[in-house]
Protein backbone atom coordinates (compact mmCIF):
# COMPACT_ATOMS: atom_id res chain seq x y z
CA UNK A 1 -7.98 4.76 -28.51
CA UNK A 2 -6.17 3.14 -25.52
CA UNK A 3 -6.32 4.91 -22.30
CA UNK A 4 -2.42 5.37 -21.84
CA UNK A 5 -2.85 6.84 -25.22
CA UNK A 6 -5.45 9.30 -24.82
CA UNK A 7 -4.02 10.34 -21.07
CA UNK A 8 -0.67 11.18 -22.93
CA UNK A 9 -2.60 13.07 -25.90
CA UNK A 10 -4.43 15.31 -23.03
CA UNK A 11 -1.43 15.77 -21.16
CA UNK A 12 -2.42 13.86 -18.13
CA UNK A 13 0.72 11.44 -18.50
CA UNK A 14 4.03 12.97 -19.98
CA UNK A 15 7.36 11.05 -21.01
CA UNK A 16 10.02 10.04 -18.61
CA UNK A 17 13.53 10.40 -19.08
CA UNK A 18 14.56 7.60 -20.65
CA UNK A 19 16.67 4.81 -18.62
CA UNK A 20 18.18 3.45 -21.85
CA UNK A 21 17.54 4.77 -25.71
CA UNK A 22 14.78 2.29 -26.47
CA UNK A 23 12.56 2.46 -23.50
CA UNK A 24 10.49 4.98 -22.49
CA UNK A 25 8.13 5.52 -19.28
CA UNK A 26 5.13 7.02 -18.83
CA UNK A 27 4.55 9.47 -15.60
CA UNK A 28 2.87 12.29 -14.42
CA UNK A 29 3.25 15.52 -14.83
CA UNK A 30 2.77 16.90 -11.69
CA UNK A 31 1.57 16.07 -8.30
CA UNK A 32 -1.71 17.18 -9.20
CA UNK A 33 -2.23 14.72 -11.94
CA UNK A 34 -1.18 11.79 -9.99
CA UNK A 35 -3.39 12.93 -7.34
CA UNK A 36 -6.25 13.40 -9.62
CA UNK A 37 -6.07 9.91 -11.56
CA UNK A 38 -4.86 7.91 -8.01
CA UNK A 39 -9.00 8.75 -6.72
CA UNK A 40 -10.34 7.89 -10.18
CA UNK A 41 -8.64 4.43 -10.47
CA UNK A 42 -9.95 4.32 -6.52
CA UNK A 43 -13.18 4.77 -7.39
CA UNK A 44 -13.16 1.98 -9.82
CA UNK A 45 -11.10 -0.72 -7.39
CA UNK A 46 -13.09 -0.08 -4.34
CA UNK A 47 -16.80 -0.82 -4.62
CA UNK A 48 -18.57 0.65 -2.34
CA UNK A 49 -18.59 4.66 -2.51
CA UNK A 50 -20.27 5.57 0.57
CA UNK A 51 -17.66 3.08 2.46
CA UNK A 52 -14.53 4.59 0.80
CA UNK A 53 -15.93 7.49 1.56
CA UNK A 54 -16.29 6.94 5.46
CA UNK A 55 -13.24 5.21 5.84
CA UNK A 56 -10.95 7.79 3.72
CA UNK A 57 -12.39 10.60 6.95
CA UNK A 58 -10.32 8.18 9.22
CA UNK A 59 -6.94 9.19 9.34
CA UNK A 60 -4.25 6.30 9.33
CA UNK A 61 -1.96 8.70 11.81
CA UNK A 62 -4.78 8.94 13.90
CA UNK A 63 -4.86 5.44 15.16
CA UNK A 64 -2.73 4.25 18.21
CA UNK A 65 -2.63 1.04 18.40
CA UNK A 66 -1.91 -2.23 15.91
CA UNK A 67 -5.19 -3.26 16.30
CA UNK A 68 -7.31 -0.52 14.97
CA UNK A 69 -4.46 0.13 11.87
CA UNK A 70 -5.07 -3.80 11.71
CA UNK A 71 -8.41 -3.06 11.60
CA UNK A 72 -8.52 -0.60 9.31
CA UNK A 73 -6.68 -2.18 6.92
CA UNK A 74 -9.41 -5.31 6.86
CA UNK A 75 -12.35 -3.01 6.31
CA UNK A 76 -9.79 -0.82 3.30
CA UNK A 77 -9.97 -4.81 1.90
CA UNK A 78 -13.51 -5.66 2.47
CA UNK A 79 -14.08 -2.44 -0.18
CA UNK A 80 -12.32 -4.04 -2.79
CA UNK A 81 -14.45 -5.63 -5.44
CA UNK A 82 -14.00 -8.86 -5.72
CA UNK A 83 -15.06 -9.93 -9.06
CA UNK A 84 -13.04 -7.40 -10.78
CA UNK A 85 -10.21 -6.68 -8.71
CA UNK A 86 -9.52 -10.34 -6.96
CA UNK A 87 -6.66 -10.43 -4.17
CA UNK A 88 -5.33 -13.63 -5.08
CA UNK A 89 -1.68 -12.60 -4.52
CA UNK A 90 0.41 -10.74 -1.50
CA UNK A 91 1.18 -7.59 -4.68
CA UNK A 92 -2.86 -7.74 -4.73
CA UNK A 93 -3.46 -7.00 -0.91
CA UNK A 94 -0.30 -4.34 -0.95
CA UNK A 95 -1.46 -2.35 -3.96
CA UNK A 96 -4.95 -2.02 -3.11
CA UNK A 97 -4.02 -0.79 0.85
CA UNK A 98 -2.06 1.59 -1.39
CA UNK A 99 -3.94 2.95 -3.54
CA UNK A 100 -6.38 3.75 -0.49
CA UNK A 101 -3.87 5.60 1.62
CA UNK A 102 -2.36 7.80 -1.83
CA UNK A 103 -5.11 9.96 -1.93
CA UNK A 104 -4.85 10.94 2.12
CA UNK A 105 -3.24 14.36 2.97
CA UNK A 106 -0.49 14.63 4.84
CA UNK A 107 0.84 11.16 4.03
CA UNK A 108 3.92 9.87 1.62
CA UNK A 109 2.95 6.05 0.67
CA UNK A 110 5.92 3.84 -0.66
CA UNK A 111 5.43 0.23 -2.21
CA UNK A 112 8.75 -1.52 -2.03
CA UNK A 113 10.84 1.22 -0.16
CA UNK A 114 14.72 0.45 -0.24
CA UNK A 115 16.84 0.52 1.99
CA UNK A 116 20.71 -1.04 2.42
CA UNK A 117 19.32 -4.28 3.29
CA UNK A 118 16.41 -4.97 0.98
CA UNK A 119 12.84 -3.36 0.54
CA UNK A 120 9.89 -3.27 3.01
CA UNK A 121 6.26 -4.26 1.01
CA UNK A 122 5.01 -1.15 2.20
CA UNK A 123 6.09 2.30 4.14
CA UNK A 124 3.87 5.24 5.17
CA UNK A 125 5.43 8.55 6.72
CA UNK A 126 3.25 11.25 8.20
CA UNK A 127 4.54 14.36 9.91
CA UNK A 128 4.73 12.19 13.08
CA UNK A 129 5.93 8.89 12.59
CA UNK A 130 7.14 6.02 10.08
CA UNK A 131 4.64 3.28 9.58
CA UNK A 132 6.96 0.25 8.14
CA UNK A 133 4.10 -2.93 6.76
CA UNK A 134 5.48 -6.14 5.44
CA UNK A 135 2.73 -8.64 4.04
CA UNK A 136 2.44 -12.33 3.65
CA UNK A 137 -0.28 -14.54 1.69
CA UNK A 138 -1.08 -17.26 3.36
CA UNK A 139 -3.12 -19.42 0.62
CA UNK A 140 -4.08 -22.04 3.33
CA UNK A 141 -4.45 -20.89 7.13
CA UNK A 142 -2.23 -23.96 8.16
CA UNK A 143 0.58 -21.54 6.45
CA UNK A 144 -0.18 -18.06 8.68
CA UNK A 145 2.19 -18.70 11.73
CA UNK A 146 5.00 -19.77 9.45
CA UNK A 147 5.18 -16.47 7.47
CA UNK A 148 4.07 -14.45 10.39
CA UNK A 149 7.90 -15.40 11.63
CA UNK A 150 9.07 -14.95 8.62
CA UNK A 151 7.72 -11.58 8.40
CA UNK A 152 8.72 -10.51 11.74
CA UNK A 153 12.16 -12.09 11.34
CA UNK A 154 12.85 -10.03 8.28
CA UNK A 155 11.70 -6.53 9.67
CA UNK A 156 14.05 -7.61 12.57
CA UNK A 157 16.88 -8.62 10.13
CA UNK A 158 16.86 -5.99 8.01
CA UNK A 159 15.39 -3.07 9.61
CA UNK A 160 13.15 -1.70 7.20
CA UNK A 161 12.33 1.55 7.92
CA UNK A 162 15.24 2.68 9.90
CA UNK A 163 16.79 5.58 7.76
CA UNK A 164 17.98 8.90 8.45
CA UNK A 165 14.65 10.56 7.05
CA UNK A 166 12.75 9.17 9.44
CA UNK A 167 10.29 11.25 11.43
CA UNK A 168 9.11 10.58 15.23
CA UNK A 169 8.34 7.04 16.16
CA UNK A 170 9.14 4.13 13.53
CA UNK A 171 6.51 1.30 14.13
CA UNK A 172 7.26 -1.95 12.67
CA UNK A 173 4.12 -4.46 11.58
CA UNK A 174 4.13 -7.88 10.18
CA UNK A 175 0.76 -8.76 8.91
CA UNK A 176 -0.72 -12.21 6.71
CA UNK A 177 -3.07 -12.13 4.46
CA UNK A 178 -5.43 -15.29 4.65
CA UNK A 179 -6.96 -16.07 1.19
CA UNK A 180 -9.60 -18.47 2.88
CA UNK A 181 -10.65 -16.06 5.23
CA UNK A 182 -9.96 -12.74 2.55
CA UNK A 183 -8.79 -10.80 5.44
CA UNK A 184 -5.33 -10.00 7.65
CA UNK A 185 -5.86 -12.97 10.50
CA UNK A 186 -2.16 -12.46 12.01
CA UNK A 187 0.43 -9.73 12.74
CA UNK A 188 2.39 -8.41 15.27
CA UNK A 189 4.72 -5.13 16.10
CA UNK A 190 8.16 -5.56 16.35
């Protein structure tokens, strides 16, 4: 049986409303649920247990500065397993920093958050501020300083993260991902 199948059988995935009469999407149910299944697909993308383990006690919203979220984010990264879970692509390095941060409390995670001028690769709200992230892949290193102004140029352009809904301080971060070097190696706060 296919897993999608079997999750919808037990009742862990339930039918969305349908956007159009011949396509239907599969969801949660609750809050629970996606809680529940976001660790268990963790568990499988990041390889070392006692690591994710370590790392998921420190708090994003407890770090100050761009350096230790920076930081953080390269060590989230270093936990992914390679072989099966390659990031060969700047969705790659996005999806796996947030399926990390899901499972925190007291944290809403957003891929691809719109706003009236576009979408930002990657927004994080806590009680006390708005994290705004937009990635680059660099595939060679002679690429990083190009798309770290291109990064910082469209979170100045466009102002990701400036809404309404925001809570305390908004901090803006432009960040490359270097495939040679498997790690952020640039980024700056706007």
């Amino acid at each position: 049986m296919q897993p999608a199948v079997l999750l919808y059988q037990t009742g862990y995935l339930t039918l969305a409303a349908p956007s159009n009469k011949l396509e239907y999407q599969l969801t949660y149910p609750n809050e629970e649920v996606k809680q529940a299944l976001t660790i268990q697909l963790a568990s499988q993308v990041f390889s070392n247990e006692s690591e994710f383990r370590k790392l998921r006690r420190s708090p994003l919203d407890d770090m100050q500065t761009v350096d230790e979220i920076v930081d953080y984010f390269n060590s989230i990264l270093n936990l992914v397993d390679y072989e099966y879970y390659p990031l060969t692509s700047e969705s790659a390095v996005i999806n796996s920093i947030m399926l990390f941060l899901k499972g925190q409390d007291k944290l809403k995670v957003a891929v691809n958050s719109h706003s009236s001028k576009g979408r930002c690769d990657l927004q994080v709200d806590s009680d006390a501020r708005r994290l705004v992230f937009e990635f680059k892949f660099a595939k060679i290193d002679d690429d990083v300083s190009e798309l770290l102004q291109k990064a910082c140029t469209q979170l100045q352009d466009r102002r990701y993260g400036q809404s309404a809904d925001a809570k305390g301080e908004i901090l803006q971060i432009a960040l490359v991902f270097s495939q040679e070097q498997r790690c952020i190696t640039a980024f700056e706060k706007i």
